[in-house]
PDB file of N, CA and C in Angstrom:
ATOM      1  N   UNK A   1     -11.154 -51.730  -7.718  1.00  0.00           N
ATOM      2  CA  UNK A   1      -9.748 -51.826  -7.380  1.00  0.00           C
ATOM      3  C   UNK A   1      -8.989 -52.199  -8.646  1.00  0.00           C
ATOM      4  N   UNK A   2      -7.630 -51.437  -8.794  1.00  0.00           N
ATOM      5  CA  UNK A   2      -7.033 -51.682 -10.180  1.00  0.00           C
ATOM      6  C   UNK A   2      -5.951 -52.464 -10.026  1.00  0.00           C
ATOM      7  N   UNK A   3      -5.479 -53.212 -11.287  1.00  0.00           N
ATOM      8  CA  UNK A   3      -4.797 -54.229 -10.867  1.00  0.00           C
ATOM      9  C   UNK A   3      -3.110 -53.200 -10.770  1.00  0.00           C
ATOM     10  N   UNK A   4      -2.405 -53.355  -9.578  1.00  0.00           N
ATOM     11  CA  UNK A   4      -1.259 -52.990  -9.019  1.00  0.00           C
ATOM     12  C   UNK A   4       0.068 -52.976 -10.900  1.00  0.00           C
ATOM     13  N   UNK A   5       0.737 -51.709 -11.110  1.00  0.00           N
ATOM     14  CA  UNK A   5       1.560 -52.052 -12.446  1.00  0.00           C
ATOM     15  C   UNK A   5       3.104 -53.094 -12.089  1.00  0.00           C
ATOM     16  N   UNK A   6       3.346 -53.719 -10.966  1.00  0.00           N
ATOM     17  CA  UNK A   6       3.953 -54.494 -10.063  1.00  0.00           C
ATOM     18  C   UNK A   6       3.308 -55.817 -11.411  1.00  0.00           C
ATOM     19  N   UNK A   7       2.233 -56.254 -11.355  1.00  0.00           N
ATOM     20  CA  UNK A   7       2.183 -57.604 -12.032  1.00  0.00           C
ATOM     21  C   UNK A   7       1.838 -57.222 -13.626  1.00  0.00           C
ATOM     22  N   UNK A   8       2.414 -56.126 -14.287  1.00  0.00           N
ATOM     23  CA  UNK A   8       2.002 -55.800 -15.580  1.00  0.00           C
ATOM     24  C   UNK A   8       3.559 -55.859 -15.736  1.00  0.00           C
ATOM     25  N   UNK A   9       4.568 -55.610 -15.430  1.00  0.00           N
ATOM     26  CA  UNK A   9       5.881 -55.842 -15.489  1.00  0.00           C
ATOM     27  C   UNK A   9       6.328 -57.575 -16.329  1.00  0.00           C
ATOM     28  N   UNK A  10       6.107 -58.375 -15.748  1.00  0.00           N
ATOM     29  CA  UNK A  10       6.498 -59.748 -16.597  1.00  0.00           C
ATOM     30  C   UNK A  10       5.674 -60.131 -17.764  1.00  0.00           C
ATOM     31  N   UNK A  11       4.162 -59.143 -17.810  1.00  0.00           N
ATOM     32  CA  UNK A  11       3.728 -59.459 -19.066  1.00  0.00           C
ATOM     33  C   UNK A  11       4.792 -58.542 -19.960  1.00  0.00           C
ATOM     34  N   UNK A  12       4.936 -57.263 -19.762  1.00  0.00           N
ATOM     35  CA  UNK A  12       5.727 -56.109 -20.476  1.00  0.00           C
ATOM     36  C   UNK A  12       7.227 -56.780 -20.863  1.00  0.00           C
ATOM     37  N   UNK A  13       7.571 -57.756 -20.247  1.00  0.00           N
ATOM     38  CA  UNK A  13       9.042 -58.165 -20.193  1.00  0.00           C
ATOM     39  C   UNK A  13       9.262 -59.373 -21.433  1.00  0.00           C
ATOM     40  N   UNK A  14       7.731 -60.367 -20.908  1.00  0.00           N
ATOM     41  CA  UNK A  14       7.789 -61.180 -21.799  1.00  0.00           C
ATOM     42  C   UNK A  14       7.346 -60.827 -23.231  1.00  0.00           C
ATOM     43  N   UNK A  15       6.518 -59.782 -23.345  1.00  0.00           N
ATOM     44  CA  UNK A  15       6.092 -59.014 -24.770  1.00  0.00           C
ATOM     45  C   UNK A  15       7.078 -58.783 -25.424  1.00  0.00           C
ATOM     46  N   UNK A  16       8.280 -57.628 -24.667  1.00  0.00           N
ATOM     47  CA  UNK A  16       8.888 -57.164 -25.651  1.00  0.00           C
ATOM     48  C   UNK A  16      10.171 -58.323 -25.836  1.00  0.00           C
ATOM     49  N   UNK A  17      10.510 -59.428 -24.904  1.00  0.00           N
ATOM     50  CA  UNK A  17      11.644 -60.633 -25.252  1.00  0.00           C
ATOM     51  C   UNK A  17      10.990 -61.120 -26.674  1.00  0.00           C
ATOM     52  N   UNK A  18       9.850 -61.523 -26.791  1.00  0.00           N
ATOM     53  CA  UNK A  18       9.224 -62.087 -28.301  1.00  0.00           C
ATOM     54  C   UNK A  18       8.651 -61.263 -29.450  1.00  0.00           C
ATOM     55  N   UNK A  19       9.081 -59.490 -29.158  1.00  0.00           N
ATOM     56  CA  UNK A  19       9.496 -58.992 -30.132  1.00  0.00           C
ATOM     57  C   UNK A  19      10.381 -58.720 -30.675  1.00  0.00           C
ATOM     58  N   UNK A  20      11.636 -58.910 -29.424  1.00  0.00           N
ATOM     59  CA  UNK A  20      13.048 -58.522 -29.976  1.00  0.00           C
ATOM     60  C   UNK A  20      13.441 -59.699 -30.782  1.00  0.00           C
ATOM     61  N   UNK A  21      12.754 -60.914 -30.401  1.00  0.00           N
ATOM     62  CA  UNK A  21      13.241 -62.634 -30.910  1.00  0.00           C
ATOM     63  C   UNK A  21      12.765 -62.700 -32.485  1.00  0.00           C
ATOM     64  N   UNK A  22      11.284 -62.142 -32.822  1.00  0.00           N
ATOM     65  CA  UNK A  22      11.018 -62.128 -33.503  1.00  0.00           C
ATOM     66  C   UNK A  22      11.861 -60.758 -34.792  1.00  0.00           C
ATOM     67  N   UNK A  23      12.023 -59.605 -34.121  1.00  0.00           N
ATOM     68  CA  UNK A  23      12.588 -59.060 -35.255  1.00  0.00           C
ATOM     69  C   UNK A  23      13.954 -59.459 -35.505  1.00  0.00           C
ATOM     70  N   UNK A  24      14.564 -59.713 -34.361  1.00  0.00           N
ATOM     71  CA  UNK A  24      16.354 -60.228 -34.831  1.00  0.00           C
ATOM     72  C   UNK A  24      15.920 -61.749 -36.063  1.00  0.00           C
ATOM     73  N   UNK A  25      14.668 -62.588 -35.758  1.00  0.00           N
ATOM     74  CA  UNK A  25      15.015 -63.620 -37.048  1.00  0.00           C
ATOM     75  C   UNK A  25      14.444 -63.456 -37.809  1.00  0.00           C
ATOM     76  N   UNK A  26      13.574 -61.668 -38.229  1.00  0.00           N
ATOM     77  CA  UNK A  26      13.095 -61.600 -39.711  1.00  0.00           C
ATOM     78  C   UNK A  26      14.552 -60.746 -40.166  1.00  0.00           C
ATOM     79  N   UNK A  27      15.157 -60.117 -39.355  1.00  0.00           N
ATOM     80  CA  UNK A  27      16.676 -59.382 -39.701  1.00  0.00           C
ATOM     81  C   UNK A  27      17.677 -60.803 -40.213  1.00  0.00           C
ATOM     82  N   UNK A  28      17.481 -61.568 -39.464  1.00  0.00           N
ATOM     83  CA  UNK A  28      18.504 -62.593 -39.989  1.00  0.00           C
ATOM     84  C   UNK A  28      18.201 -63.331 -41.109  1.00  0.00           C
ATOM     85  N   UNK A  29      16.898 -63.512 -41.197  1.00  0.00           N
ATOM     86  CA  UNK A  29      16.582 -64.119 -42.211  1.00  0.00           C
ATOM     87  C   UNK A  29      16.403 -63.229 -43.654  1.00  0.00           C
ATOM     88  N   UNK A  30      16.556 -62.218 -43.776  1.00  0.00           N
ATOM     89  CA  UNK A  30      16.815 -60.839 -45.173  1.00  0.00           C
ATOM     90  C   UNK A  30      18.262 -60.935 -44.598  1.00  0.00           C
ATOM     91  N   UNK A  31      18.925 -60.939 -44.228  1.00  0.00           N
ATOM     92  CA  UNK A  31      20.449 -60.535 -44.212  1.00  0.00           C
ATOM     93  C   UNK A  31      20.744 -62.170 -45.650  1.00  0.00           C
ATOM     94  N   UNK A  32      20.150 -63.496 -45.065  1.00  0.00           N
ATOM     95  CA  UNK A  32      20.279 -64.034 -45.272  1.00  0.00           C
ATOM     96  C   UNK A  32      20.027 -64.656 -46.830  1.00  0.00           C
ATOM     97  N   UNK A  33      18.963 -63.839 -47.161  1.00  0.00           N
ATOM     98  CA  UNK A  33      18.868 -63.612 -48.847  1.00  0.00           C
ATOM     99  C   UNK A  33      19.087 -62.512 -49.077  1.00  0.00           C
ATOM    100  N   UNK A  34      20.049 -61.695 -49.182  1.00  0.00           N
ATOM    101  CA  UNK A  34      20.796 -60.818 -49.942  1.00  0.00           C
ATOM    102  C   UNK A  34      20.250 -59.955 -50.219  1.00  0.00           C
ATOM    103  N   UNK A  35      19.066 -59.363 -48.561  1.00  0.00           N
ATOM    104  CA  UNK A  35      18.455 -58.177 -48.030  1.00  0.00           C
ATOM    105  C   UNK A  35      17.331 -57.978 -49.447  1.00  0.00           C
ATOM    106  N   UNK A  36      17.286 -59.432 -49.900  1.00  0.00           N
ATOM    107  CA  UNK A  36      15.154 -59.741 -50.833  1.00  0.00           C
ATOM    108  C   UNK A  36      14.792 -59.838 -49.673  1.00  0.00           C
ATOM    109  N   UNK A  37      13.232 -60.116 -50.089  1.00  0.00           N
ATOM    110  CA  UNK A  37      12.142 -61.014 -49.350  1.00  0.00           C
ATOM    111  C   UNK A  37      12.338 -62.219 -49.333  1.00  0.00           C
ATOM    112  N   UNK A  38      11.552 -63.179 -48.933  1.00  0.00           N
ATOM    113  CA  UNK A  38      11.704 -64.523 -48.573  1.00  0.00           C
ATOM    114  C   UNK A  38      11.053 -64.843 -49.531  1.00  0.00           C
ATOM    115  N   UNK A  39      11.215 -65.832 -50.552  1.00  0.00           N
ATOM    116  CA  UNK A  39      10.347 -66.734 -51.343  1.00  0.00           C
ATOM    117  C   UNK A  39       9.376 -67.740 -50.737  1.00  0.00           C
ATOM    118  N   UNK A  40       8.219 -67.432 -51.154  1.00  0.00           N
ATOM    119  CA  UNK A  40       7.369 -68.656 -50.962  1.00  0.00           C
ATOM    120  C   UNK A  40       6.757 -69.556 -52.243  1.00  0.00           C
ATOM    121  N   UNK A  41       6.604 -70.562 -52.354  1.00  0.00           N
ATOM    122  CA  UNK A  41       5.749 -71.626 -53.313  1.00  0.00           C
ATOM    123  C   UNK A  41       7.350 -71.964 -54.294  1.00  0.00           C
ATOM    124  N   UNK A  42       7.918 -72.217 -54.146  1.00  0.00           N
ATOM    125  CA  UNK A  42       9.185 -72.729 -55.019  1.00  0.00           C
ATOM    126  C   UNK A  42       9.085 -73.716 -55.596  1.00  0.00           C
ATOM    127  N   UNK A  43       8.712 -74.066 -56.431  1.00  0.00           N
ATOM    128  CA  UNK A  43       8.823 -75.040 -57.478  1.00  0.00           C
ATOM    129  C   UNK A  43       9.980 -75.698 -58.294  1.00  0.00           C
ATOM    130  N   UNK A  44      10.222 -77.162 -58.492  1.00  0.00           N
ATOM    131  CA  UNK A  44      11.291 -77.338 -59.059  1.00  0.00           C
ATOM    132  C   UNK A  44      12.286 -76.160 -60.050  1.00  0.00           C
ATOM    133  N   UNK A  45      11.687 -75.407 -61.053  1.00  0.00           N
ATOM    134  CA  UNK A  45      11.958 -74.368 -61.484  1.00  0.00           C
ATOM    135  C   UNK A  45      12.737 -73.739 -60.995  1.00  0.00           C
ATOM    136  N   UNK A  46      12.405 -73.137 -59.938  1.00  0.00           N
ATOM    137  CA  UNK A  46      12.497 -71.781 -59.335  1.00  0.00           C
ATOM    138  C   UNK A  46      13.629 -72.410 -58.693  1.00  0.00           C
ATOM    139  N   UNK A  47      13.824 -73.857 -57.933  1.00  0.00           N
ATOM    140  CA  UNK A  47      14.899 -74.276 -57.233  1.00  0.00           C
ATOM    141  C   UNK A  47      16.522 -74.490 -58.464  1.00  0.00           C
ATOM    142  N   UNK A  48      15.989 -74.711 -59.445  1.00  0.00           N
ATOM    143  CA  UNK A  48      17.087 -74.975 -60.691  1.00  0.00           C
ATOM    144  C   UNK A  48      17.187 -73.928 -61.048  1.00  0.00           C
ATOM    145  N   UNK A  49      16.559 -72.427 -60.881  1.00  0.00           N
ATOM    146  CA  UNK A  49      17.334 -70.822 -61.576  1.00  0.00           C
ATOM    147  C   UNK A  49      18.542 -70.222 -60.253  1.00  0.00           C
ATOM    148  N   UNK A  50      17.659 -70.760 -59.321  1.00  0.00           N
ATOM    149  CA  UNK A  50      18.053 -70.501 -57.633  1.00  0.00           C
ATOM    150  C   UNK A  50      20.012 -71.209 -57.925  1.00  0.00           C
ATOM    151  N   UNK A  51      19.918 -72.490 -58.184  1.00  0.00           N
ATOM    152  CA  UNK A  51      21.493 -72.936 -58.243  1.00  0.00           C
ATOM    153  C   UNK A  51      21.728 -72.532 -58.954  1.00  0.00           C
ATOM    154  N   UNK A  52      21.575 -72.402 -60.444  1.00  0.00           N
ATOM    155  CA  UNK A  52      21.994 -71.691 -61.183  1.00  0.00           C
ATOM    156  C   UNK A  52      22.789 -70.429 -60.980  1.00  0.00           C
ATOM    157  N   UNK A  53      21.999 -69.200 -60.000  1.00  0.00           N
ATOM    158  CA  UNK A  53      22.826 -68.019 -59.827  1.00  0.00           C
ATOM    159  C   UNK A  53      23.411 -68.437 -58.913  1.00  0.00           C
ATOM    160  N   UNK A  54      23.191 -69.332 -57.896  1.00  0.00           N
ATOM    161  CA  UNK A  54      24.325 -69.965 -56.812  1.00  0.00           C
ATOM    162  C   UNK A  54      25.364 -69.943 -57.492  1.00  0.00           C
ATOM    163  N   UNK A  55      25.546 -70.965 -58.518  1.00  0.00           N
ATOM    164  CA  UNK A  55      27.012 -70.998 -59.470  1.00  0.00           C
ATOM    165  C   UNK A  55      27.158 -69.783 -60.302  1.00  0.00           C
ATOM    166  N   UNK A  56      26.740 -69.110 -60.626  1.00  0.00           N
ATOM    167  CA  UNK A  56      27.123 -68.036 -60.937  1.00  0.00           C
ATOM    168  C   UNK A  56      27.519 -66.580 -60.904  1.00  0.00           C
ATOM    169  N   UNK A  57      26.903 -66.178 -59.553  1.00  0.00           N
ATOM    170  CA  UNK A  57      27.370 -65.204 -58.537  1.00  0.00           C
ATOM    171  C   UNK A  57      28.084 -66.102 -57.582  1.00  0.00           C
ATOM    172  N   UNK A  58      27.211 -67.039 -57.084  1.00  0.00           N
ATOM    173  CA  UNK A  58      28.309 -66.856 -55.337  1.00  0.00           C
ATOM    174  C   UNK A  58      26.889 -67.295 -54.571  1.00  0.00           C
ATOM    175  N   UNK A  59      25.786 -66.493 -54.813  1.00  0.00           N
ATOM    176  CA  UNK A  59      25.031 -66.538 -53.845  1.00  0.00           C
ATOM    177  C   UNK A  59      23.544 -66.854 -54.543  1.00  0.00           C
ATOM    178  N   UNK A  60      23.126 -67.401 -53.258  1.00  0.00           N
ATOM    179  CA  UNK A  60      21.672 -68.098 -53.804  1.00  0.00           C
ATOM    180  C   UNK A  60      20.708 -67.110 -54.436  1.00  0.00           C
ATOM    181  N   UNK A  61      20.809 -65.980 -54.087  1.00  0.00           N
ATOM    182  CA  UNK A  61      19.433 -65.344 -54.955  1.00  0.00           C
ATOM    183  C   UNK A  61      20.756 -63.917 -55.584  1.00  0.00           C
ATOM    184  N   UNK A  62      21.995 -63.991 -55.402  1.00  0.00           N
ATOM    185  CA  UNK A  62      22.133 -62.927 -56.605  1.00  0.00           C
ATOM    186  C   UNK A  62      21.809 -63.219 -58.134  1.00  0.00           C
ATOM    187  N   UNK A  63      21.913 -62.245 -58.538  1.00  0.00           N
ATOM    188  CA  UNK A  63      21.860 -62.501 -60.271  1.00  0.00           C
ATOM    189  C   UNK A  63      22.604 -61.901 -60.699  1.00  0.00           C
ATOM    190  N   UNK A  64      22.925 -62.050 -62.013  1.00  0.00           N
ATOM    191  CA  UNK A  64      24.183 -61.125 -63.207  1.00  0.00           C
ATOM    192  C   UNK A  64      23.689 -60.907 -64.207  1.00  0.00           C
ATOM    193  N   UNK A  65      23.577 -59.595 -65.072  1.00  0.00           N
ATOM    194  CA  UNK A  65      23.363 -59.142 -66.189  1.00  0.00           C
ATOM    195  C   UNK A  65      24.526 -59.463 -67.682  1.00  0.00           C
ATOM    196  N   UNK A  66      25.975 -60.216 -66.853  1.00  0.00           N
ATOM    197  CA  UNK A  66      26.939 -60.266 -67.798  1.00  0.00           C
ATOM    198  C   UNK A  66      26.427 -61.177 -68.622  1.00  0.00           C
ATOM    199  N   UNK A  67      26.937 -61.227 -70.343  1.00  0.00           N
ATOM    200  CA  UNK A  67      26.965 -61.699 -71.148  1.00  0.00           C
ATOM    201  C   UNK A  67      27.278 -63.054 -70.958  1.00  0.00           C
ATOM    202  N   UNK A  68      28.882 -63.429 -70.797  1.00  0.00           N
ATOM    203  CA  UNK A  68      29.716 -64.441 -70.891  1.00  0.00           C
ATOM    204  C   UNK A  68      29.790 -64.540 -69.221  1.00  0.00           C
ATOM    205  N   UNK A  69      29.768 -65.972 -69.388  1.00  0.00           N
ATOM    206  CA  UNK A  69      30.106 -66.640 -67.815  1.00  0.00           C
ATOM    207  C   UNK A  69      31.085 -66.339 -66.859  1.00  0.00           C
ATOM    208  N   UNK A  70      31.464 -66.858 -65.976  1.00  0.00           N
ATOM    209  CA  UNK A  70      32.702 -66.084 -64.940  1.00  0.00           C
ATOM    210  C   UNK A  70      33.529 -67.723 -65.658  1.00  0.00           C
ATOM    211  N   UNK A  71      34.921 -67.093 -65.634  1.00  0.00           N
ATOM    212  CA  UNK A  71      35.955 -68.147 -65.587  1.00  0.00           C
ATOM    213  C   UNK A  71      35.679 -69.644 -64.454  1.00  0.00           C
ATOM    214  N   UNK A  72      35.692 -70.854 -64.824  1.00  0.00           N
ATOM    215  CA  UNK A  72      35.232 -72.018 -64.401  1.00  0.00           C
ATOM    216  C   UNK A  72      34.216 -72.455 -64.005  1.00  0.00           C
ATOM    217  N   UNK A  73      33.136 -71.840 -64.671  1.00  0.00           N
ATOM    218  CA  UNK A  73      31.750 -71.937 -64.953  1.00  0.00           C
ATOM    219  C   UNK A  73      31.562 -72.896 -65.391  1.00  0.00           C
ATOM    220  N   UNK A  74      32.171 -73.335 -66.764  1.00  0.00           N
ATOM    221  CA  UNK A  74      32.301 -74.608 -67.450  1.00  0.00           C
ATOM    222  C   UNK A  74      32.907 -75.830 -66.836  1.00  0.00           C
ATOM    223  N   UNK A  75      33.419 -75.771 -66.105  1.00  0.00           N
ATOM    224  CA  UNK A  75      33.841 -76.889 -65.391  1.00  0.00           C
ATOM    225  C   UNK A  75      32.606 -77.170 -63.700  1.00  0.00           C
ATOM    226  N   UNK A  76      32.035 -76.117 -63.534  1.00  0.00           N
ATOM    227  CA  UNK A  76      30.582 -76.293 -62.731  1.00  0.00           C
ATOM    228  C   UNK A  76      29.589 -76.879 -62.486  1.00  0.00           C
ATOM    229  N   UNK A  77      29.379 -78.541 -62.953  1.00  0.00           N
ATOM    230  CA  UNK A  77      28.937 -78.987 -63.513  1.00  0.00           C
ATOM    231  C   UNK A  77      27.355 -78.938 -62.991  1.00  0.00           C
ATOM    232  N   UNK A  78      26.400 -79.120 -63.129  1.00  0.00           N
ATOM    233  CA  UNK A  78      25.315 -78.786 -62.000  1.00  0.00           C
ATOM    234  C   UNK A  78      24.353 -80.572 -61.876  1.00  0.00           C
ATOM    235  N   UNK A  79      24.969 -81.492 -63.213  1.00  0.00           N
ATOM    236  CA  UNK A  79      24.671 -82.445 -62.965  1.00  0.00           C
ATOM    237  C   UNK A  79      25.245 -83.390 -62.596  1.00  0.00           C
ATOM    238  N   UNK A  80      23.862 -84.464 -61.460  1.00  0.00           N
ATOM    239  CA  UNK A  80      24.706 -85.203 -60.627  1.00  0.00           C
ATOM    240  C   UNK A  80      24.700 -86.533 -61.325  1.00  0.00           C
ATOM    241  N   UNK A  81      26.038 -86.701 -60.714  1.00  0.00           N
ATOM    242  CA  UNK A  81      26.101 -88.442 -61.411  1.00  0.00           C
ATOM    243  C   UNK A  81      25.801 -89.472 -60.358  1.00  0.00           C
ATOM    244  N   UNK A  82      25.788 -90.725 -60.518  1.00  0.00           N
ATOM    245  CA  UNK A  82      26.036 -91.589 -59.454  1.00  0.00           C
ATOM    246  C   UNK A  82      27.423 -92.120 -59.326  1.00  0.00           C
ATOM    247  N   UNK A  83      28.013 -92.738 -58.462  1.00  0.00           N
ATOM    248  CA  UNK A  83      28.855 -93.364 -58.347  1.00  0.00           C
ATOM    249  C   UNK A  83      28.938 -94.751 -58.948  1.00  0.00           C
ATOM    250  N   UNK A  84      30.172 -94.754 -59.320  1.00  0.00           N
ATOM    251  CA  UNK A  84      30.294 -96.677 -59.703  1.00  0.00           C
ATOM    252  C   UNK A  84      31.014 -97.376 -58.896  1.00  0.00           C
ATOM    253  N   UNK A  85      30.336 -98.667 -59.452  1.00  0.00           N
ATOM    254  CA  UNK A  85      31.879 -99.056 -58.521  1.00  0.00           C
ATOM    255  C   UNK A  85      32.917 -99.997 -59.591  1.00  0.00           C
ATOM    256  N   UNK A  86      34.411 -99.532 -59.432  1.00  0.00           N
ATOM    257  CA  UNK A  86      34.709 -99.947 -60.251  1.00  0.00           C
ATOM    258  C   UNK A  86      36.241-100.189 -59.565  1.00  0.00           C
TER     259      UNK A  86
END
């Protein structure tokens, strides 16, 4: 006796809900780096080139081939100070 396709329905339902879940957050997550791949193993390094083009495009993983900086670059400062109190 075969099993009735009546109870293959909520497996089929729940399959494809946690494929659609899963591809909408590998879509969101490439929309989200500027349609790269995802970085893995980041190292201090890699996190200080990462702000770097932050301040210098706009966005965390663009990059620029220009020569000279964008206007108020220099005023960008990327180091932090502490506060005083004064």
């Amino acid at each position: 006796m075969g099993v009735p396709f009546e109870a293959l329905l909520p497996y089929a339902i729940m399959l494809s809900m946690f494929g659609i879940t899963g591809a909408g957050l590998s879509k969101i997550r490439h929309m989200q780096n500027g349609g790269k791949r995802a970085r893995h193993s980041i190292d201090q390094w890699d996190r200080q080139m990462m702000d770097r083009d932050r301040r210098l495009t706009g966005y965390l993983r663009g990059q620029t081939d220009k020569v000279t900086a964008p206007l108020g670059f220099e005023l960008n400062n990327p180091w932090r100070t502490e506060k005083r109190f004064f």
